[in-house]
C-alpha atoms as a PDB file:
ATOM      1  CA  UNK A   1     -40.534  87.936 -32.267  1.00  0.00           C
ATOM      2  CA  UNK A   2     -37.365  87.508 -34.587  1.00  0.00           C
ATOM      3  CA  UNK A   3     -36.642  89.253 -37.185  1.00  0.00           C
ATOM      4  CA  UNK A   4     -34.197  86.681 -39.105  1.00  0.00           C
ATOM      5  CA  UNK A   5     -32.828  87.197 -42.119  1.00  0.00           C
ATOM      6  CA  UNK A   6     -29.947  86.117 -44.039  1.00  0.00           C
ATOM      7  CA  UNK A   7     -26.502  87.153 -44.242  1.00  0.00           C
ATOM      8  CA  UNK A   8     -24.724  85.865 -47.603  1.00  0.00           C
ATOM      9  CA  UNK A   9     -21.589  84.138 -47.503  1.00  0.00           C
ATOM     10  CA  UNK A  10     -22.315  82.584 -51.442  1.00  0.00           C
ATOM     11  CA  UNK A  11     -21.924  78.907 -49.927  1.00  0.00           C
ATOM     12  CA  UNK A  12     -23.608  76.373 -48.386  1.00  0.00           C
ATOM     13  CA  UNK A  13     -20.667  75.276 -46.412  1.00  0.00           C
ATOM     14  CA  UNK A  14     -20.984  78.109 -44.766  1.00  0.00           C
ATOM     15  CA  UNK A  15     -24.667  79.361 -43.561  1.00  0.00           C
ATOM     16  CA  UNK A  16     -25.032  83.200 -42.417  1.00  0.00           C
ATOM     17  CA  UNK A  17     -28.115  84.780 -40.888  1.00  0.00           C
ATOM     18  CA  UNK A  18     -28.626  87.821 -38.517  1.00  0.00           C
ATOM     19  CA  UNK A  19     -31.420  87.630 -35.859  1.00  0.00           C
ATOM     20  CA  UNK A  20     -32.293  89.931 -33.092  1.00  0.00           C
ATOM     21  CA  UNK A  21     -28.977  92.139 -33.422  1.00  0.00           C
ATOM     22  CA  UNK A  22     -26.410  88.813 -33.503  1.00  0.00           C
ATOM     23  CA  UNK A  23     -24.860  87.316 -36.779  1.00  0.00           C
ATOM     24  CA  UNK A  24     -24.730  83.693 -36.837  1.00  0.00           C
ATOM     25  CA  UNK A  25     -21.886  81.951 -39.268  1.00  0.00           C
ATOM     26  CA  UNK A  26     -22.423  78.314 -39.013  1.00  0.00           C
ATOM     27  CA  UNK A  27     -20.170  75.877 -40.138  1.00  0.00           C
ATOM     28  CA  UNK A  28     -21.839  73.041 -42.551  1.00  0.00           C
ATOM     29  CA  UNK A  29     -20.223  70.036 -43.323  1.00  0.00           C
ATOM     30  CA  UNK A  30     -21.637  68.003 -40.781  1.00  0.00           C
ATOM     31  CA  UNK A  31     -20.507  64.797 -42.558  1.00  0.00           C
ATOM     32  CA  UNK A  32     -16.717  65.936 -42.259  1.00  0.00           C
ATOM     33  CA  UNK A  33     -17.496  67.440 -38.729  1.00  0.00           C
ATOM     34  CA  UNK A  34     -17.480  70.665 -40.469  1.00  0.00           C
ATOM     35  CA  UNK A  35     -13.746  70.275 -41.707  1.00  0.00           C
ATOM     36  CA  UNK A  36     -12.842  73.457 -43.516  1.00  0.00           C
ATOM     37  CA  UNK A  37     -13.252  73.546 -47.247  1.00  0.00           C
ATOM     38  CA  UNK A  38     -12.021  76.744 -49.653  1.00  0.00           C
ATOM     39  CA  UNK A  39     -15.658  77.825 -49.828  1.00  0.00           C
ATOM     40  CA  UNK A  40     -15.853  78.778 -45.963  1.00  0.00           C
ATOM     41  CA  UNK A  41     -12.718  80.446 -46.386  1.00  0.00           C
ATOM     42  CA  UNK A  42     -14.600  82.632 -48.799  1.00  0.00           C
ATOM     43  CA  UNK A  43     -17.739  82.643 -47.107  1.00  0.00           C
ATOM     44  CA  UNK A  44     -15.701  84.414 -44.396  1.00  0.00           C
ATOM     45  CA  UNK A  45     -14.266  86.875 -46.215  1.00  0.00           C
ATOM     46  CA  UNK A  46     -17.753  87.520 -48.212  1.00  0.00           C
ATOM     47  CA  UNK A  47     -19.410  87.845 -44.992  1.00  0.00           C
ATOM     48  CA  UNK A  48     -17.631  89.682 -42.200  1.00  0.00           C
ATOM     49  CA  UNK A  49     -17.500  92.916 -44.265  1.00  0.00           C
ATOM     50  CA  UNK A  50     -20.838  92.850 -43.990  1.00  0.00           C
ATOM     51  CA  UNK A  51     -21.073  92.303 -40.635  1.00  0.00           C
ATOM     52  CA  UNK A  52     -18.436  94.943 -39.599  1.00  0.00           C
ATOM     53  CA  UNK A  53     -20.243  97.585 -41.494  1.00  0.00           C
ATOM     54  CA  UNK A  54     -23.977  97.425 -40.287  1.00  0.00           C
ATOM     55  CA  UNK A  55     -24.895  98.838 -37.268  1.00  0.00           C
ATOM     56  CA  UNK A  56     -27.890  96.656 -36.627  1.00  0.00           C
ATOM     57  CA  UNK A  57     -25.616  94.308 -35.780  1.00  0.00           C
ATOM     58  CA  UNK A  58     -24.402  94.007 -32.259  1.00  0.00           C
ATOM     59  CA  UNK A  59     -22.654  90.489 -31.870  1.00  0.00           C
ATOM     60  CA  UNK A  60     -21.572  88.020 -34.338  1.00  0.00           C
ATOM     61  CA  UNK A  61     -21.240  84.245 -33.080  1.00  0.00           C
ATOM     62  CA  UNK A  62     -19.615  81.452 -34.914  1.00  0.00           C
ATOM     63  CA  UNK A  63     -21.348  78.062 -34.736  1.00  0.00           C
ATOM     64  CA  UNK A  64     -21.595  74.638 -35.858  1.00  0.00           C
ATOM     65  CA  UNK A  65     -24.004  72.757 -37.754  1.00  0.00           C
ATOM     66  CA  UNK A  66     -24.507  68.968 -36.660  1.00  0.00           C
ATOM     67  CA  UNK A  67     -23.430  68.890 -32.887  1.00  0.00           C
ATOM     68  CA  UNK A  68     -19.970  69.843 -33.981  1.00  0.00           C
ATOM     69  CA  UNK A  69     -18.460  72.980 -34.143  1.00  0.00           C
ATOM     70  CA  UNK A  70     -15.288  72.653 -36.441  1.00  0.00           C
ATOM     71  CA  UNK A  71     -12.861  69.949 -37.334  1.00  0.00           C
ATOM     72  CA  UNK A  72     -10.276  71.969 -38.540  1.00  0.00           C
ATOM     73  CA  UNK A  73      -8.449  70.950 -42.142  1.00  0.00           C
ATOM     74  CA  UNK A  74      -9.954  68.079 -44.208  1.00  0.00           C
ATOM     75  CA  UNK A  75      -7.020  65.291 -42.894  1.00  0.00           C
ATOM     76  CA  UNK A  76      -8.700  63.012 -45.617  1.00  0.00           C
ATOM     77  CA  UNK A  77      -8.402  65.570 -48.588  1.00  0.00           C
ATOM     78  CA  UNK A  78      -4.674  66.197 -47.435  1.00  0.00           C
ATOM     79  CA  UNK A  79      -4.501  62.106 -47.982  1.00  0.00           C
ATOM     80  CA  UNK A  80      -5.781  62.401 -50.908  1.00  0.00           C
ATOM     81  CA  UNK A  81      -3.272  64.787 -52.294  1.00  0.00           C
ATOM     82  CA  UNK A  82      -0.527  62.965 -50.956  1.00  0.00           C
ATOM     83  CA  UNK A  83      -1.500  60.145 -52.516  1.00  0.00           C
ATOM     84  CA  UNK A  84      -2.065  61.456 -56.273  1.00  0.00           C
ATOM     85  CA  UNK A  85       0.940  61.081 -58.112  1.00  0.00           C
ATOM     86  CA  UNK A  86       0.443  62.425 -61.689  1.00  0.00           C
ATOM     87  CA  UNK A  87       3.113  64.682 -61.989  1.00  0.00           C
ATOM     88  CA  UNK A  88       1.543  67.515 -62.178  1.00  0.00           C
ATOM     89  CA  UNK A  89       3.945  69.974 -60.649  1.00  0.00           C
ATOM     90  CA  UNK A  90       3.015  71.061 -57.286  1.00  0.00           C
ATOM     91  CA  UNK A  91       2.953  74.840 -55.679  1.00  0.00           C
ATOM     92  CA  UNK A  92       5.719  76.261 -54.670  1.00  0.00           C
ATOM     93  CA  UNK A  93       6.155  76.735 -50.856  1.00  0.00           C
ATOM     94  CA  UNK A  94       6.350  80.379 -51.342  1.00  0.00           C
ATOM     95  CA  UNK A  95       2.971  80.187 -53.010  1.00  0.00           C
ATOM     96  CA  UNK A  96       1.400  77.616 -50.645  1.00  0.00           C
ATOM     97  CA  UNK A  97       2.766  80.698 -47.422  1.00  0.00           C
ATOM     98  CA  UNK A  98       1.023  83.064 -49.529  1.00  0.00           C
ATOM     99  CA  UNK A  99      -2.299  81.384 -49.465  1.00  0.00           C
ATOM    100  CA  UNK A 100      -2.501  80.650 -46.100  1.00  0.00           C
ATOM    101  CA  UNK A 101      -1.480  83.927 -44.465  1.00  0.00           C
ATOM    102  CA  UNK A 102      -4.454  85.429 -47.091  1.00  0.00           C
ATOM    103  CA  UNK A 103      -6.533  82.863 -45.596  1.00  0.00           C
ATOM    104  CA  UNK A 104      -5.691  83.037 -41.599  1.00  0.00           C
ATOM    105  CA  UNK A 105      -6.174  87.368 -42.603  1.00  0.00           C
ATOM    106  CA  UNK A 106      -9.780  86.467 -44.002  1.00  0.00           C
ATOM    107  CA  UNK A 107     -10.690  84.328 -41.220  1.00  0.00           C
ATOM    108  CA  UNK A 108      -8.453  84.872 -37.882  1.00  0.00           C
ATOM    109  CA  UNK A 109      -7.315  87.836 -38.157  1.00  0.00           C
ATOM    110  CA  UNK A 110     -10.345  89.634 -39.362  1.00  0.00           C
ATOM    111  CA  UNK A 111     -12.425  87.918 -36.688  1.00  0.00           C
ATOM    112  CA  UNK A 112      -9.264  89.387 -33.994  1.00  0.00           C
ATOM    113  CA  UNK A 113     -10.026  93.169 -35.473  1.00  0.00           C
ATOM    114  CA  UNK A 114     -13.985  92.460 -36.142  1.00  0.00           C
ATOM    115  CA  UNK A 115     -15.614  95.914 -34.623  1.00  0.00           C
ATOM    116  CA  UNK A 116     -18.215  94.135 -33.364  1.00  0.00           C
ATOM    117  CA  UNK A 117     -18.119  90.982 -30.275  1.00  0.00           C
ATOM    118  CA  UNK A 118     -17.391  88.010 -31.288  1.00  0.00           C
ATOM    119  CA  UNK A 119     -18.666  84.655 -29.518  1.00  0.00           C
ATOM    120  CA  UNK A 120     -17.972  81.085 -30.403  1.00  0.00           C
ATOM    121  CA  UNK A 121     -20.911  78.725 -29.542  1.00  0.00           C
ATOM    122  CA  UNK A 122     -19.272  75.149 -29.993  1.00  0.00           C
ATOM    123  CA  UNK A 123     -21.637  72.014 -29.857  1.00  0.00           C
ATOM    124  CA  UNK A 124     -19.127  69.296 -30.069  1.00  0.00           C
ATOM    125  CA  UNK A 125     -15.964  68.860 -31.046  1.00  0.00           C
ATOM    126  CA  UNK A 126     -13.419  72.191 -31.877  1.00  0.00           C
ATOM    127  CA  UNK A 127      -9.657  70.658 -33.184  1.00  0.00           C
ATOM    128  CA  UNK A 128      -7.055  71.762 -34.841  1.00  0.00           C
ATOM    129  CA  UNK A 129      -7.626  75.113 -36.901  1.00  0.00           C
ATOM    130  CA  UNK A 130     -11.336  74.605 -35.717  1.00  0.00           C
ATOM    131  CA  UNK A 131     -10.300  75.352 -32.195  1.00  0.00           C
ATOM    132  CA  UNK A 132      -7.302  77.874 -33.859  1.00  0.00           C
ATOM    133  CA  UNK A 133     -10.752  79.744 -34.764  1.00  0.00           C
ATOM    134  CA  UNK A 134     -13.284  79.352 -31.689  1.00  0.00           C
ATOM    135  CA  UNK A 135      -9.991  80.560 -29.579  1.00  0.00           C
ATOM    136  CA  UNK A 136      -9.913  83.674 -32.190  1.00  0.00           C
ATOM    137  CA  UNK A 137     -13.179  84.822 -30.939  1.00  0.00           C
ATOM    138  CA  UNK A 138     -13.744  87.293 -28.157  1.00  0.00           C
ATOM    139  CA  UNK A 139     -15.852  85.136 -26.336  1.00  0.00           C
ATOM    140  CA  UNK A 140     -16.259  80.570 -26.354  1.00  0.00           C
ATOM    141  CA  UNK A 141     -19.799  79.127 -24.987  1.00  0.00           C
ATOM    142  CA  UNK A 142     -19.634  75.434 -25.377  1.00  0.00           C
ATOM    143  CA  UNK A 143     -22.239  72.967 -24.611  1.00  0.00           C
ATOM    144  CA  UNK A 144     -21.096  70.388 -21.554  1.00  0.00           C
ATOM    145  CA  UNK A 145     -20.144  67.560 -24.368  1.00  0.00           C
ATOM    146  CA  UNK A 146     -17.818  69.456 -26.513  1.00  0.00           C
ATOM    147  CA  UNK A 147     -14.825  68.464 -26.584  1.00  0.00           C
ATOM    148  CA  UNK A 148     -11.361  70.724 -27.491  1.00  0.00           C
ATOM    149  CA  UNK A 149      -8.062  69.911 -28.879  1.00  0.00           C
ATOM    150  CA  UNK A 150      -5.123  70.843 -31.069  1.00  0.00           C
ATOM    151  CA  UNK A 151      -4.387  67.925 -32.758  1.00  0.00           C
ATOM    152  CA  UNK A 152      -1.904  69.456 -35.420  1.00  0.00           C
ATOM    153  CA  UNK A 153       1.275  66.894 -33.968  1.00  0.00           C
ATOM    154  CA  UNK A 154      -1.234  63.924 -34.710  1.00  0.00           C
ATOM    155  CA  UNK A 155      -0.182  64.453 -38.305  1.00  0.00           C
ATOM    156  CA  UNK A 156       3.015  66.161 -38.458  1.00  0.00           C
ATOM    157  CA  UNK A 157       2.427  69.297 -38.290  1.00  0.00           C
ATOM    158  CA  UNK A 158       2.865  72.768 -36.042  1.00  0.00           C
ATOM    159  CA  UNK A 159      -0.591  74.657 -36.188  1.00  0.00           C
ATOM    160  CA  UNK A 160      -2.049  77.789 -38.120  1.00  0.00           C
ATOM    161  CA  UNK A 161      -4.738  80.234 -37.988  1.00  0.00           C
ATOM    162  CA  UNK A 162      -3.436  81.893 -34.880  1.00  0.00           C
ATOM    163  CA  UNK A 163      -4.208  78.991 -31.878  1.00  0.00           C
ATOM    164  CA  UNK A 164      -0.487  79.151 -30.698  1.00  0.00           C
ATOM    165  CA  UNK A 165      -1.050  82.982 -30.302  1.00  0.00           C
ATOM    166  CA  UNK A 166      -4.302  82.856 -28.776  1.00  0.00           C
ATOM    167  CA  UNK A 167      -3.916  79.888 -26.827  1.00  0.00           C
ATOM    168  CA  UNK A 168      -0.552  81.488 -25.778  1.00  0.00           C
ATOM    169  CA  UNK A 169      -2.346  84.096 -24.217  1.00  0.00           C
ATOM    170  CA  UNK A 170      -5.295  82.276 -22.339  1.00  0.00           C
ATOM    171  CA  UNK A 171      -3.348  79.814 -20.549  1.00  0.00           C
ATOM    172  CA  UNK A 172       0.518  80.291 -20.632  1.00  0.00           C
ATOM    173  CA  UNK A 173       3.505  79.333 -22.620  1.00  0.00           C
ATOM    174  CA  UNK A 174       3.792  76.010 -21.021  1.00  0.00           C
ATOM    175  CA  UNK A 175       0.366  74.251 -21.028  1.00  0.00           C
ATOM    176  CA  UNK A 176       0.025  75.732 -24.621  1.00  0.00           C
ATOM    177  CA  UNK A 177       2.912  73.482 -25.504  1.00  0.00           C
ATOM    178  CA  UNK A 178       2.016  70.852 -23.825  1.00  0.00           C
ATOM    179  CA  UNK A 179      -1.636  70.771 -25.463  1.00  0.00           C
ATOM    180  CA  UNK A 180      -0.016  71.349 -28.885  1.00  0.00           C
ATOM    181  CA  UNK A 181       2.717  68.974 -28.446  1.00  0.00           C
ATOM    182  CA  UNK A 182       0.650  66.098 -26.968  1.00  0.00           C
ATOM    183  CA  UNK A 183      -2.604  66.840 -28.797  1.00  0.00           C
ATOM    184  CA  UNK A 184      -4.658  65.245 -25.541  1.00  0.00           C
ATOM    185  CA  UNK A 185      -8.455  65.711 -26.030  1.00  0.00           C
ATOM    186  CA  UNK A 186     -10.242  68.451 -23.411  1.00  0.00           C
ATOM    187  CA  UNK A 187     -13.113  68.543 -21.841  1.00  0.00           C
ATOM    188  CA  UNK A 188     -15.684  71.234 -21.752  1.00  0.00           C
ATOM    189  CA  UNK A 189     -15.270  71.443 -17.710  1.00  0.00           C
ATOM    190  CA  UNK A 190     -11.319  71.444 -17.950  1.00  0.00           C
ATOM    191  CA  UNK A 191     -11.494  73.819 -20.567  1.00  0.00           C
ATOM    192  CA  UNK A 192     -13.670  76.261 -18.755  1.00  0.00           C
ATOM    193  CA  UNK A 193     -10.796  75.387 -15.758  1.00  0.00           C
ATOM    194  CA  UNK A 194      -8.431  76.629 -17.741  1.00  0.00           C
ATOM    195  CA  UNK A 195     -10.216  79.768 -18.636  1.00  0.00           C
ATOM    196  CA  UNK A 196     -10.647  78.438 -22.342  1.00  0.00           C
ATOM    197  CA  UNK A 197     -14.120  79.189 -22.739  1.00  0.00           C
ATOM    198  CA  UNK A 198     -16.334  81.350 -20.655  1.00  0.00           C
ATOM    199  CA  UNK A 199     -19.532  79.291 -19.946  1.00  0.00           C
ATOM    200  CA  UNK A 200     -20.752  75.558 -20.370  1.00  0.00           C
ATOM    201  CA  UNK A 201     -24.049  75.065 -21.271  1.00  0.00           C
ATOM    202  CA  UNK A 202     -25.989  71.638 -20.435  1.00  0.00           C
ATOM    203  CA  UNK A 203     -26.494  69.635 -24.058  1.00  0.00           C
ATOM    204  CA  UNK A 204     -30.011  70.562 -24.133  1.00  0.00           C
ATOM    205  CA  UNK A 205     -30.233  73.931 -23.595  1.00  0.00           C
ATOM    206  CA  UNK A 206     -27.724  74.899 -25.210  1.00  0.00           C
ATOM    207  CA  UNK A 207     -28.987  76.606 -28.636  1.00  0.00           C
ATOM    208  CA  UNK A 208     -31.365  78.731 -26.294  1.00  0.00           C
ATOM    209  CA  UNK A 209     -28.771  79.447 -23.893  1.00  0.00           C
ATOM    210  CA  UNK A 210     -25.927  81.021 -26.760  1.00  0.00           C
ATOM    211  CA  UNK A 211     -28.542  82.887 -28.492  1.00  0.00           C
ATOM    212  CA  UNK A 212     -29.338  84.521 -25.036  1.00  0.00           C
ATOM    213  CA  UNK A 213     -25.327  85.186 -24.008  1.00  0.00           C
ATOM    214  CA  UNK A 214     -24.766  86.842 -27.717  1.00  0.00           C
ATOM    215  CA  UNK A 215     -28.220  88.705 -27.502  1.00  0.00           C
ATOM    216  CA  UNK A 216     -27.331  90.246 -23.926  1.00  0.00           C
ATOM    217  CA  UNK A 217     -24.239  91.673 -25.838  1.00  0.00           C
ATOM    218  CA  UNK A 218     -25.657  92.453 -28.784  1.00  0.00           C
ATOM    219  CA  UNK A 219     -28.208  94.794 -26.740  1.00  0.00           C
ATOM    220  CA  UNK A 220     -25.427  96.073 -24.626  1.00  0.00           C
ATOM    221  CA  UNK A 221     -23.387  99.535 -25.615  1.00  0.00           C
ATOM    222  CA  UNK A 222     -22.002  98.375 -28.562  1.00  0.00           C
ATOM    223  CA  UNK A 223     -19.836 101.651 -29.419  1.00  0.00           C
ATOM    224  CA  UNK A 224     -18.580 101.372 -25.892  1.00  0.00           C
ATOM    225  CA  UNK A 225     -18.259  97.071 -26.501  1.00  0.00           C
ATOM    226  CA  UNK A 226     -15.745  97.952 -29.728  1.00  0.00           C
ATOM    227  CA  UNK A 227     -13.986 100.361 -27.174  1.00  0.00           C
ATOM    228  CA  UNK A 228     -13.327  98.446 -24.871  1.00  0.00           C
ATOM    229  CA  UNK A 229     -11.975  95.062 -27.310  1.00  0.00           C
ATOM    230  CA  UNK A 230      -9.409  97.696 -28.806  1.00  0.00           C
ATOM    231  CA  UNK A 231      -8.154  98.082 -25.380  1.00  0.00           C
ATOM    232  CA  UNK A 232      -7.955  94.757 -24.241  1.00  0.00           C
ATOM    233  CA  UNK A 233      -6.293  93.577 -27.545  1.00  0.00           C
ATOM    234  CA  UNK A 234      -4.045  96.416 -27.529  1.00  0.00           C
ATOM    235  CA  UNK A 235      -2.738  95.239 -24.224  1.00  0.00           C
ATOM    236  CA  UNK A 236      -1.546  92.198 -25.481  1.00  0.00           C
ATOM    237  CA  UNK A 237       1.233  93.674 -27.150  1.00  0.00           C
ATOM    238  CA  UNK A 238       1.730  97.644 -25.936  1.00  0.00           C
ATOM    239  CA  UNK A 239       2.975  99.120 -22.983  1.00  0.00           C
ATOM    240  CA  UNK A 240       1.504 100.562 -20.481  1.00  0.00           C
ATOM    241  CA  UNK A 241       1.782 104.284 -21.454  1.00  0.00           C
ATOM    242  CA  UNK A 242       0.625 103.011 -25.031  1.00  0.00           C
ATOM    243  CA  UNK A 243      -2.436 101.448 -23.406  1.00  0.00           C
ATOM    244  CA  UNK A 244      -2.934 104.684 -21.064  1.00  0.00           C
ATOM    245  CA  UNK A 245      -2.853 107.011 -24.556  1.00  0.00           C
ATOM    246  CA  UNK A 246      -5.699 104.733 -26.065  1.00  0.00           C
ATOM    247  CA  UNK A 247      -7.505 104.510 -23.029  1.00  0.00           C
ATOM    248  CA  UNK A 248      -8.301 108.064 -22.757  1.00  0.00           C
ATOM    249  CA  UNK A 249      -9.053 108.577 -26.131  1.00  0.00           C
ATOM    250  CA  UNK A 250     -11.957 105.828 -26.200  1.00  0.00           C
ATOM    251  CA  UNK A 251     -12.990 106.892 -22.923  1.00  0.00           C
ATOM    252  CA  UNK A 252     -13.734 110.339 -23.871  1.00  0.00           C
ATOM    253  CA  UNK A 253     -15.312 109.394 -27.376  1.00  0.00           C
ATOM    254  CA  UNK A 254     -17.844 106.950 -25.802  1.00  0.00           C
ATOM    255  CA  UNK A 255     -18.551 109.463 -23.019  1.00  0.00           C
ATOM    256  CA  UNK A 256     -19.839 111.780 -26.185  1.00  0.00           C
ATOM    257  CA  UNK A 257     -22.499 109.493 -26.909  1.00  0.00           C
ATOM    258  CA  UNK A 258     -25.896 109.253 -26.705  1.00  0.00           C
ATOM    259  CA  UNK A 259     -25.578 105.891 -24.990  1.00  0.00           C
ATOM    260  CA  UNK A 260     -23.502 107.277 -22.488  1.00  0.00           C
ATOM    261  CA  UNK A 261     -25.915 109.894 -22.150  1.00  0.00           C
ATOM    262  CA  UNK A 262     -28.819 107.652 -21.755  1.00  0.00           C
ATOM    263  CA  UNK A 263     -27.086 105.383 -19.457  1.00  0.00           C
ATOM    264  CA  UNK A 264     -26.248 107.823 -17.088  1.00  0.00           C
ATOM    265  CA  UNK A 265     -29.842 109.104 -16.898  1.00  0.00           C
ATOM    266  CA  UNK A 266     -30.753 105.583 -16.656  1.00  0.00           C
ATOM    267  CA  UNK A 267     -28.488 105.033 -13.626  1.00  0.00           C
ATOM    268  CA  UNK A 268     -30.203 108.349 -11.442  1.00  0.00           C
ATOM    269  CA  UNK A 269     -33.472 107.219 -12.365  1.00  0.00           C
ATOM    270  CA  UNK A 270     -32.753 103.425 -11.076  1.00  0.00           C
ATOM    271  CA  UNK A 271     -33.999 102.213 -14.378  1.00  0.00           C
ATOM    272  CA  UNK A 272     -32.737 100.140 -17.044  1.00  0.00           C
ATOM    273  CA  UNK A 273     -30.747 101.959 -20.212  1.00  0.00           C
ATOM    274  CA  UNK A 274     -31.712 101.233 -23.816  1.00  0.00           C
ATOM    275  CA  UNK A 275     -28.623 101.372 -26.031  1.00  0.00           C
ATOM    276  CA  UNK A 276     -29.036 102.767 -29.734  1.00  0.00           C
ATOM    277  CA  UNK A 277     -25.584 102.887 -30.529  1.00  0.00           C
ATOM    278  CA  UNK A 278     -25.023 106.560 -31.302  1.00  0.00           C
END
C-alpha cells in the first residue's frame, strides 16, 4: 500500500512527492523536454532541505516527466535574449558567475553532499546540464531508449553544473573530452558500457522497475548508506591516510547502532534484517 504524499518545491515545474521511504523530484516541462527554468532551480533548493532532514526518507530519485528526463538550459530562451536589443543594460559577468555558482550549490552540489542516496531515473533524453545533473546523482537507472549527451559545444559553450567533474570521474579524462568536445549522442547500452549509469530498464517496465531499485535502498541501512557515500566521495579527492582516518570513524559509529545490532542478529539467525535507522 503507498503511503504518498507530497513534498513541496512551490512550483509546478518541478513536482515533489515521497512514497514508500523514496523522494521523487520530477522535472515538468515536458513541452521543452523539461529544459530548466529559474523555478526548478528554486524548487531544488526549497526541497532538498527537506529531504535531508527527515528520516522517513531513505532515497531520493530525480525523474522526468514526459519520457524525458532533462534537457538542460532553455537554448530557445537564450535566443531569445540574444536577440532583444532594447538597451537595457545587461548583468555584469561578475554578477551572471555569481548566479550560477548559487545555482550549481542549490542543485549539484547539494545533490553531491545530500545525506541521503541519490538515484537518477531518466526516461529519455539527459543533455547538457540535464545530464551535468543525472551524472550528479549517486546512482543513474535509465530506461533502454534514453538517450545521453553533453551538447554544451553545439552552441558555444564549455558546460556547468559539475558534468566535467563527474563525468571526469566515471570514465576518464580523455573520453570526457571527447564527449564534451564532440557532443555525439549516447545510447543507453553504451552508456551503461561506459559505466555511466548502473542499470537499463526495458521502456515498459521501467517506472515499476526505478521505484523498486530506489525502494531496495531506501529500506536498506540508511545511517550506514550516508557512511559509506562520505567515504566514497571523500576518496575522490583525499589521500589514502585521509580516507583511512574517516573510515574508522564511520565504521565505529554505524557499528553503535541499532541497525548494526539488528543486522548482526539477523545474520546468526539466517533471517532477513529490518533497518530502522537508529
Amino acid at each position: 500500500m503507498s503511503d504518498q504524499r507530497k513534498l513541496e518545491t512551490g512550483t509546478d515545474d518541478l513536482l515533489g512527492w515521497v512514497e514508500n521511504g523514496v523522494a521523487v523530484l520530477s522535472f515538468n516541462r515536458p513541452g521543452s523536454r523539461n529544459a530548466l527554468s529559474t523555478e526548478m532551480y528554486g524548487g531544488f533548493a526549497a526541497a532538498l532541505p527537506i529531504v535531508a532532514e527527515d528520516p522517513s526518507i531513505g532515497c531520493l530519485v530525480i525523474t522526468g516527466e514526459g519520457g524525458a528526463f532533462c534537457a538542460g538550459g532553455d537554448v530557445k530562451g537564450f535566443a531569445e535574449s540574444h536577440r532583444s536589443d532594447d538597451g537595457a543594460a545587461r548583468p555584469a559577468p561578475s554578477a551572471a558567475i555569481d548566479n550560477l555558482r548559487r545555482r550549481q550549490a542549490e542543485v549539484s552540489l547539494a545533490l553531491h553532499r545530500l545525506p541521503k542516496v541519490t538515484v537518477a531515473a531518466i526516461p529519455g533524453a539527459a543533455a547538457g546540464a540535464g545530464l551535468s545533473i543525472a551524472l550528479a546523482c549517486d546512482f543513474r537507472v535509465a530506461t533502454q531508449r534514453a538517450v545521453f549527451v553533453s551538447a554544451f559545444s553545439k552552441i558555444g559553450a564549455s558546460g556547468d553544473f559539475g558534468g566535467s567533474y563527474f563525468l571526469t570521474q566515471l570514465v576518464g579524462p580523455s573520453k570526457a573530452k571527447e564527449m564534451y568536445m564532440f557532443s555525439e549522442r549516447m545510447n543507453a547500452q553504451e552508456a551503461l558500457d561506459f559505466g555511466i549509469v548502473n542499470r537499463v530498464f526495458p521502456d515498459d517496465e521501467f517506472g515499476e522497475a526505478w521505484r523498486f531499485f530506489a525502494q531496495r535502498i531506501a529500506a536498506g541501512p540508511t545511517l550506514a548508506n550516508r557512511a559509506i557515500k562520505e567515504n566514497i566521495n571523500r576518496a575522490l579527492v583525499a589521500d589514502l591516510a585521509t580516507c583511512l582516518d574517516a573510515e574508522a570513524g564511520n565504521m565505529v559509529a554505524t557499528m553503535a547502532t541499532q541497525d548494526h545490532r539488528s543486522a548482526v542478529a539477523a545474520f546468526v539467525a539466517k533471517t532477513e534484517p529490518t533497518f530502522v535507522g537508529r
